[in-house]
C-alpha atoms as a PDB file:
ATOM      1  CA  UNK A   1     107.630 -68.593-234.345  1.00  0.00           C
ATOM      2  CA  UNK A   2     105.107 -66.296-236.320  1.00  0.00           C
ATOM      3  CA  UNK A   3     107.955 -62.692-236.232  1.00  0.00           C
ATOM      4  CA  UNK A   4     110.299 -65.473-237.604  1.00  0.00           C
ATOM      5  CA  UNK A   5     108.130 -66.427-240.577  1.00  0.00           C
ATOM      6  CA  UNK A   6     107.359 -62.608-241.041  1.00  0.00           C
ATOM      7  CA  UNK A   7     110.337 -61.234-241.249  1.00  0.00           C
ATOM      8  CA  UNK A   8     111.419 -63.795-243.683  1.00  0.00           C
ATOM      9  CA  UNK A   9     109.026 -62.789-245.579  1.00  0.00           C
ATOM     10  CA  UNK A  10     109.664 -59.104-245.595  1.00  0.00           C
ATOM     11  CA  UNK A  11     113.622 -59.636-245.893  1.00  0.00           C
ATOM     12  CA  UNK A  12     112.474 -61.658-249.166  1.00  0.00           C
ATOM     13  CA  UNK A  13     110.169 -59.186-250.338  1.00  0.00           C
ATOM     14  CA  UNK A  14     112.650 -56.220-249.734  1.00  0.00           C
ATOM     15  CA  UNK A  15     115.401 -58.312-252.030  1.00  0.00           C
ATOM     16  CA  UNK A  16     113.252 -57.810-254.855  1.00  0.00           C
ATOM     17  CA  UNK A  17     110.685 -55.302-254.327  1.00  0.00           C
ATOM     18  CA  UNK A  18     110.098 -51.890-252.477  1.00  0.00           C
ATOM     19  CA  UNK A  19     108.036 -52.090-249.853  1.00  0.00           C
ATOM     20  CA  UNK A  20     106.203 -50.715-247.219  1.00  0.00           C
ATOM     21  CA  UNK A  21     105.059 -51.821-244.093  1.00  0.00           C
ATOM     22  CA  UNK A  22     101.986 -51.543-241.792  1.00  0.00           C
ATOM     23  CA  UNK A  23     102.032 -53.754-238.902  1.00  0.00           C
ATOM     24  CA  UNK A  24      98.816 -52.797-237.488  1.00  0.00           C
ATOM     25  CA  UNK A  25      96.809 -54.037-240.910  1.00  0.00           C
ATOM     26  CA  UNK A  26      95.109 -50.980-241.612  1.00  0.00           C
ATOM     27  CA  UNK A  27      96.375 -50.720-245.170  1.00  0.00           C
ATOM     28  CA  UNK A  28      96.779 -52.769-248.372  1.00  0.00           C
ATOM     29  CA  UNK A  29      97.090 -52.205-251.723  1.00  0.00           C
ATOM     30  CA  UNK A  30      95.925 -49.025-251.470  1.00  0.00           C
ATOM     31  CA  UNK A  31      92.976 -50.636-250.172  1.00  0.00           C
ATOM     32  CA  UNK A  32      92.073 -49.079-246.020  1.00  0.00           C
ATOM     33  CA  UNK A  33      90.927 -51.556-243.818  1.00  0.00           C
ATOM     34  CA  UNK A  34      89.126 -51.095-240.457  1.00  0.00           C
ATOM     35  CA  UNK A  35      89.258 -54.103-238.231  1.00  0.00           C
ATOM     36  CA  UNK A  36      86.615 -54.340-235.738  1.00  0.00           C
ATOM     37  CA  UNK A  37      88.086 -56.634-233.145  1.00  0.00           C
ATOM     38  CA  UNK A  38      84.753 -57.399-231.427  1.00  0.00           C
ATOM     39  CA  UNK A  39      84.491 -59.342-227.744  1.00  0.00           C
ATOM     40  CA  UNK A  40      82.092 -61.564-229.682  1.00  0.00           C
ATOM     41  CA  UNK A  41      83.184 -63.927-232.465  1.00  0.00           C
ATOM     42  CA  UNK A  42      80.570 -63.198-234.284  1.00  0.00           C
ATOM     43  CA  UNK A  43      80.425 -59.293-234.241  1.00  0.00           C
ATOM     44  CA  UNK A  44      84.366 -59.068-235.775  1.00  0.00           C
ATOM     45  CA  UNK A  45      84.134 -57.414-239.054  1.00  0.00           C
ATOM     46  CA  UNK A  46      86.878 -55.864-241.627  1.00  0.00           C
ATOM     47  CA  UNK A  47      85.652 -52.939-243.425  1.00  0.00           C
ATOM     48  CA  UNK A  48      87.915 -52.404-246.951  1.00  0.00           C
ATOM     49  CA  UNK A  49      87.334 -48.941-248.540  1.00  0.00           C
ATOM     50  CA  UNK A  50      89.869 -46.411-251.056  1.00  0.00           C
ATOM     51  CA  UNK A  51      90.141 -43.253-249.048  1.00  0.00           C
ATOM     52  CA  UNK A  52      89.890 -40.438-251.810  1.00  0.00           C
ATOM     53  CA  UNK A  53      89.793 -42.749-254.570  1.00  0.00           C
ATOM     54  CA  UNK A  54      86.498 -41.571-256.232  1.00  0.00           C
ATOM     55  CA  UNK A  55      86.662 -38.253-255.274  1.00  0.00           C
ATOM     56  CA  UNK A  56      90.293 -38.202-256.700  1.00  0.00           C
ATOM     57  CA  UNK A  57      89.156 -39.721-259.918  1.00  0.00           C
ATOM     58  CA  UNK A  58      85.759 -37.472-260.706  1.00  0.00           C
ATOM     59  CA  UNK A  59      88.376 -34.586-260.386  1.00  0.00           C
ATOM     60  CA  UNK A  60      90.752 -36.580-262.816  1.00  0.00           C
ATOM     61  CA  UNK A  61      88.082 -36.656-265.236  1.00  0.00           C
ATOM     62  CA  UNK A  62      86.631 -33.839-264.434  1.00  0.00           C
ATOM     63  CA  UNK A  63      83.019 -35.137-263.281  1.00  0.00           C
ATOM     64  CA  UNK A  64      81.048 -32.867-261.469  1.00  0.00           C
ATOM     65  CA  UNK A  65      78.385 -34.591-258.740  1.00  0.00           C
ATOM     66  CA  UNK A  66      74.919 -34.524-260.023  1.00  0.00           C
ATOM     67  CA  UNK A  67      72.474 -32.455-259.266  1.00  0.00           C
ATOM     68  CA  UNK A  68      69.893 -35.622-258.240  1.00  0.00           C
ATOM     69  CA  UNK A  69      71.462 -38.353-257.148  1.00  0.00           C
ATOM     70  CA  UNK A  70      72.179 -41.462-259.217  1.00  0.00           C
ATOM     71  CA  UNK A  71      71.061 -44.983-257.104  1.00  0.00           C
ATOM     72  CA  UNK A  72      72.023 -47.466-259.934  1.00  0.00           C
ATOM     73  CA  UNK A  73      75.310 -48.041-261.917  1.00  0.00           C
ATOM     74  CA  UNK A  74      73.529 -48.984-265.137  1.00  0.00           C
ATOM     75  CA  UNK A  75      70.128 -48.391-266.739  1.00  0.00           C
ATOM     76  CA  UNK A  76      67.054 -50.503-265.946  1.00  0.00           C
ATOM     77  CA  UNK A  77      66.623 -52.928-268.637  1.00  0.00           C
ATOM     78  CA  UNK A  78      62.446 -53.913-268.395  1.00  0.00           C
ATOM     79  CA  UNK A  79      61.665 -57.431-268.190  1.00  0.00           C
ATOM     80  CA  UNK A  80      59.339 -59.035-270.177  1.00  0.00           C
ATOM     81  CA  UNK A  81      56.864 -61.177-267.490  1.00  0.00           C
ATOM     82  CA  UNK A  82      55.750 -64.258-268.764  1.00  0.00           C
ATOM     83  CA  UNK A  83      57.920 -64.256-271.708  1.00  0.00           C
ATOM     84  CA  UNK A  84      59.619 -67.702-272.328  1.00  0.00           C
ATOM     85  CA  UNK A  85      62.793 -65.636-273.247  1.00  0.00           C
ATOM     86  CA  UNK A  86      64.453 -62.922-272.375  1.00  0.00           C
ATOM     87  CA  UNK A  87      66.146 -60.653-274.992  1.00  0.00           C
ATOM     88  CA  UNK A  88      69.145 -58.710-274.456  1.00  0.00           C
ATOM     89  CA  UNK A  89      68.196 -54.540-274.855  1.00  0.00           C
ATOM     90  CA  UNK A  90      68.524 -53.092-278.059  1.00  0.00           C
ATOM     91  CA  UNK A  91      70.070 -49.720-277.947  1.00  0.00           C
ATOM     92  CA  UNK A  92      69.208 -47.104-280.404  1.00  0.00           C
ATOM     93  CA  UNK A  93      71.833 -46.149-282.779  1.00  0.00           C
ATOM     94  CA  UNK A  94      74.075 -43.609-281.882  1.00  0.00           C
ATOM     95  CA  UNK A  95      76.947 -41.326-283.290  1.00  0.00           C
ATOM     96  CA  UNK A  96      80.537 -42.882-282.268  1.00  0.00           C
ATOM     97  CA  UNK A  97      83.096 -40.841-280.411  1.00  0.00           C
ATOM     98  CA  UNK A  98      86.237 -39.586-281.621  1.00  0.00           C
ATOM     99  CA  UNK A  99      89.235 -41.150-280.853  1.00  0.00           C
ATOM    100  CA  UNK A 100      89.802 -38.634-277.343  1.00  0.00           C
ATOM    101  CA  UNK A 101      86.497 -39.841-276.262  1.00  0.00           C
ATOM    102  CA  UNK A 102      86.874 -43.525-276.577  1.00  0.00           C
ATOM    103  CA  UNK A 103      90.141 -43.259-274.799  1.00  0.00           C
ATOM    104  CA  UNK A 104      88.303 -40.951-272.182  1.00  0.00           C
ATOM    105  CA  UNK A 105      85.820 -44.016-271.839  1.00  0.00           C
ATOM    106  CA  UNK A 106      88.699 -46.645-272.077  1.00  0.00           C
ATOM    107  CA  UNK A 107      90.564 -44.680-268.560  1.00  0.00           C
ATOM    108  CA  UNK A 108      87.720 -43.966-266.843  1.00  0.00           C
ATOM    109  CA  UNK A 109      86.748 -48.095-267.125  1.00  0.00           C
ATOM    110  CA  UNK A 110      89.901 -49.124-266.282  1.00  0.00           C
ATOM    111  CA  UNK A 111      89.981 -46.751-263.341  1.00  0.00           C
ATOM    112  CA  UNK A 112      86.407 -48.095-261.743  1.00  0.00           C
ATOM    113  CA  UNK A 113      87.182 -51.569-262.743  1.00  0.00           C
ATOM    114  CA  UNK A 114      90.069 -51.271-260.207  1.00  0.00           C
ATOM    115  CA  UNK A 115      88.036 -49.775-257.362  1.00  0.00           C
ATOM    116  CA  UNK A 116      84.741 -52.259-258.335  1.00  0.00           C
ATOM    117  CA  UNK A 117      86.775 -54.944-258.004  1.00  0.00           C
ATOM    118  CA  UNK A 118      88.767 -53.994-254.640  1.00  0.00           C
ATOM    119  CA  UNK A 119      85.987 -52.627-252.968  1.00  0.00           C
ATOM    120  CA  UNK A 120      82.869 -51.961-254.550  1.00  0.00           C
ATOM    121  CA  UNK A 121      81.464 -54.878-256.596  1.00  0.00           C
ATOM    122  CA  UNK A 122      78.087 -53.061-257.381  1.00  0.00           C
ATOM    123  CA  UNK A 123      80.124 -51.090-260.179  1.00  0.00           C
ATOM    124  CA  UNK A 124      81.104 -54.733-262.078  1.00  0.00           C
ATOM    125  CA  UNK A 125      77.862 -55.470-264.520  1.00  0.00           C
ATOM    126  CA  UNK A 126      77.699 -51.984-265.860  1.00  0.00           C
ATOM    127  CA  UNK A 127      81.817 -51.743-266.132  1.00  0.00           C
ATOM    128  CA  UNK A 128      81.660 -55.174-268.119  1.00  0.00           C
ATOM    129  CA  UNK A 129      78.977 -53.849-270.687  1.00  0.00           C
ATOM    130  CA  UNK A 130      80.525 -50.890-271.150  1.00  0.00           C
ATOM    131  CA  UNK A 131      83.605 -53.007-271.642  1.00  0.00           C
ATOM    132  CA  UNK A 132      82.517 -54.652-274.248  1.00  0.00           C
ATOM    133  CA  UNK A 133      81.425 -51.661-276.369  1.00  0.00           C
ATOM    134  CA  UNK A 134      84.733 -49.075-275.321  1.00  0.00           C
ATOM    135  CA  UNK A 135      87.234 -50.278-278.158  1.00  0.00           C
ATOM    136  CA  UNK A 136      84.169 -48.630-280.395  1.00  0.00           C
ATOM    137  CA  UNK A 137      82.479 -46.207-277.896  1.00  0.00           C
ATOM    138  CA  UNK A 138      79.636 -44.556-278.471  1.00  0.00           C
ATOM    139  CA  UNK A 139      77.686 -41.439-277.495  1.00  0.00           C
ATOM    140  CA  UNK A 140      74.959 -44.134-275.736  1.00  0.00           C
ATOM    141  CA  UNK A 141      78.458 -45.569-274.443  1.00  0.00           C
ATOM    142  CA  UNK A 142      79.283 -41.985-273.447  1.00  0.00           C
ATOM    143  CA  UNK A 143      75.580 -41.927-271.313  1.00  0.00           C
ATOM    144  CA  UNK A 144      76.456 -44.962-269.915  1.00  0.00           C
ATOM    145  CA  UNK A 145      79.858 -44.151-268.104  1.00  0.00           C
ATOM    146  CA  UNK A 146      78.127 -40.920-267.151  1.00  0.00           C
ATOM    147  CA  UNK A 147      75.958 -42.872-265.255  1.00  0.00           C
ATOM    148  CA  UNK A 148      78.439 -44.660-263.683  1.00  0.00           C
ATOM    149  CA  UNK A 149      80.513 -41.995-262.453  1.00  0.00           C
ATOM    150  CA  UNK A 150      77.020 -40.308-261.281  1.00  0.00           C
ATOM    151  CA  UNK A 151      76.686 -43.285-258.573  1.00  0.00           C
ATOM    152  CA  UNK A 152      80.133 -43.052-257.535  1.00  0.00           C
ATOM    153  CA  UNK A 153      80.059 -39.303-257.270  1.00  0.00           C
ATOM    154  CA  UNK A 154      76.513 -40.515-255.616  1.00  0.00           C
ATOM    155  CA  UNK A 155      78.609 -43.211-253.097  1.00  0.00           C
ATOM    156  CA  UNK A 156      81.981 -41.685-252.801  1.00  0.00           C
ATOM    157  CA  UNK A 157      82.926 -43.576-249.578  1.00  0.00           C
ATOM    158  CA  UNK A 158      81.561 -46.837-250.094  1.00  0.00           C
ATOM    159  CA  UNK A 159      83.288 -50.067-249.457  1.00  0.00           C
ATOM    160  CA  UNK A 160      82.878 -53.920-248.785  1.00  0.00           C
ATOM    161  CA  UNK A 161      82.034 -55.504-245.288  1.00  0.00           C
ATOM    162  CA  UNK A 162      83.307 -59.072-244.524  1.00  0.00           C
ATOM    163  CA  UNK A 163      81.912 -60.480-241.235  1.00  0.00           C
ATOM    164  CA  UNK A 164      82.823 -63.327-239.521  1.00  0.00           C
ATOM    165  CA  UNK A 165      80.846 -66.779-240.392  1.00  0.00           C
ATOM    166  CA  UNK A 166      81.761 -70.065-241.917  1.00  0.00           C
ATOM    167  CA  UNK A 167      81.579 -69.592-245.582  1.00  0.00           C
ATOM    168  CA  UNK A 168      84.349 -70.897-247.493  1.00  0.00           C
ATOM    169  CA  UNK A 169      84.846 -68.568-250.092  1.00  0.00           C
ATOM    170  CA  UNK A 170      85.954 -70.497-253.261  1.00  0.00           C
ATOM    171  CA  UNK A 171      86.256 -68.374-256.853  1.00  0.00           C
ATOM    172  CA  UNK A 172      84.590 -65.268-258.328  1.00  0.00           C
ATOM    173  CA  UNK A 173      84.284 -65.528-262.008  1.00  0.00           C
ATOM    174  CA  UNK A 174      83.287 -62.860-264.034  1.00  0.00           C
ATOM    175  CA  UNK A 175      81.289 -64.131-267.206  1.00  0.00           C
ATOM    176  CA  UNK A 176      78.395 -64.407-268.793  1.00  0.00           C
ATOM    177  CA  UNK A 177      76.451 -66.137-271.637  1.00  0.00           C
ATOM    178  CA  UNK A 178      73.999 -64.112-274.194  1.00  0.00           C
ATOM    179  CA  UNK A 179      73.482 -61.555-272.053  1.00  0.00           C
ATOM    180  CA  UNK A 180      74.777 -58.441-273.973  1.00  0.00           C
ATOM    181  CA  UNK A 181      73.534 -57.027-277.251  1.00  0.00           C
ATOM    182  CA  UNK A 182      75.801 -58.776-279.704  1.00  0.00           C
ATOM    183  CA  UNK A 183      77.214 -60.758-277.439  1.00  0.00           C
END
């Protein structure tokens, strides 16, 4: 009963769309998945990573690794202990890019947001500030992608584990509330 619902599906699919198709799971989306089919209910896992995304995308962009690598996609902002509030971080002022460097910044975002969100969520925060200054990039906006392509040069191969359990995974939102300078 399951091949009949399946091929349905791809016979509707093919009527409208080309496809491809990989019956053994291992790809989706461009996205590579690695089953582990484990004797134990608990020990089955599905591994999702890009296969030569990153390193595909530095040389796009022409990114060379770094020299030391780069642990964090964003810089440290220091919090204040014991303050009753916490202020967003004021960034020095700083020249703005010409109009081949903000789109520079705008294709390198939308590139990362693609792989944070499919496999790497780490990359998310520091794509959403930069976000929200890349229509008027600056050279401190400049620094900031930097970083960010210095951790993924830093984790080229990196990916997102689901395990077995009995979560029900429900939404993922992506917003926030005062928490960028002039937000």
């Amino acid at each position: 009963m399951g091949d009949q619902h399946a091929t349905h599906l791809k016979e509707v699919l093919k009527a409208h769309y080309e496809i491809s198709e990989d019956w053994e799971g291992t790809k989706f989306a461009g996205m590579d998945l690695a089953w582990t089919y484990a004797p134990k209910h608990s020990e089955r896992t599905c591994r999702i990573t890009i296969k030569d995304y990153i390193a595909n995308m530095l040389l796009r962009f022409g990114h060379k690794k770094p020299a030391k690598p780069q642990l964090s996609p964003h810089k440290h902002c220091e919090i204040s202990y014991g303050a009753r509030v916490q202020y967003t971080h004021e960034e020095a002022a700083s020249n703005p890019l010409n109009e081949e460097g903000v789109r520079r910044i705008q294709a390198i975002v939308g590139a990362a947001l693609f792989y944070g969100r499919a496999v790497d969520n780490k990359l998310l925060v520091a794509l959403n500030s930069i976000g929200t200054q890349q229509a008027s990039a600056t050279e401190a906006t400049n620094e900031a992608i930097k970083q960010v392509l210095d951790y993924m040069s830093t984790y080229p191969d990196d990916g997102i584990l689901y395990r077995v359990s009995n979560m029900v995974l429900a939404a993922h939102s992506d917003a926030g509330f005062n928490n960028e300078t002039k937000g």
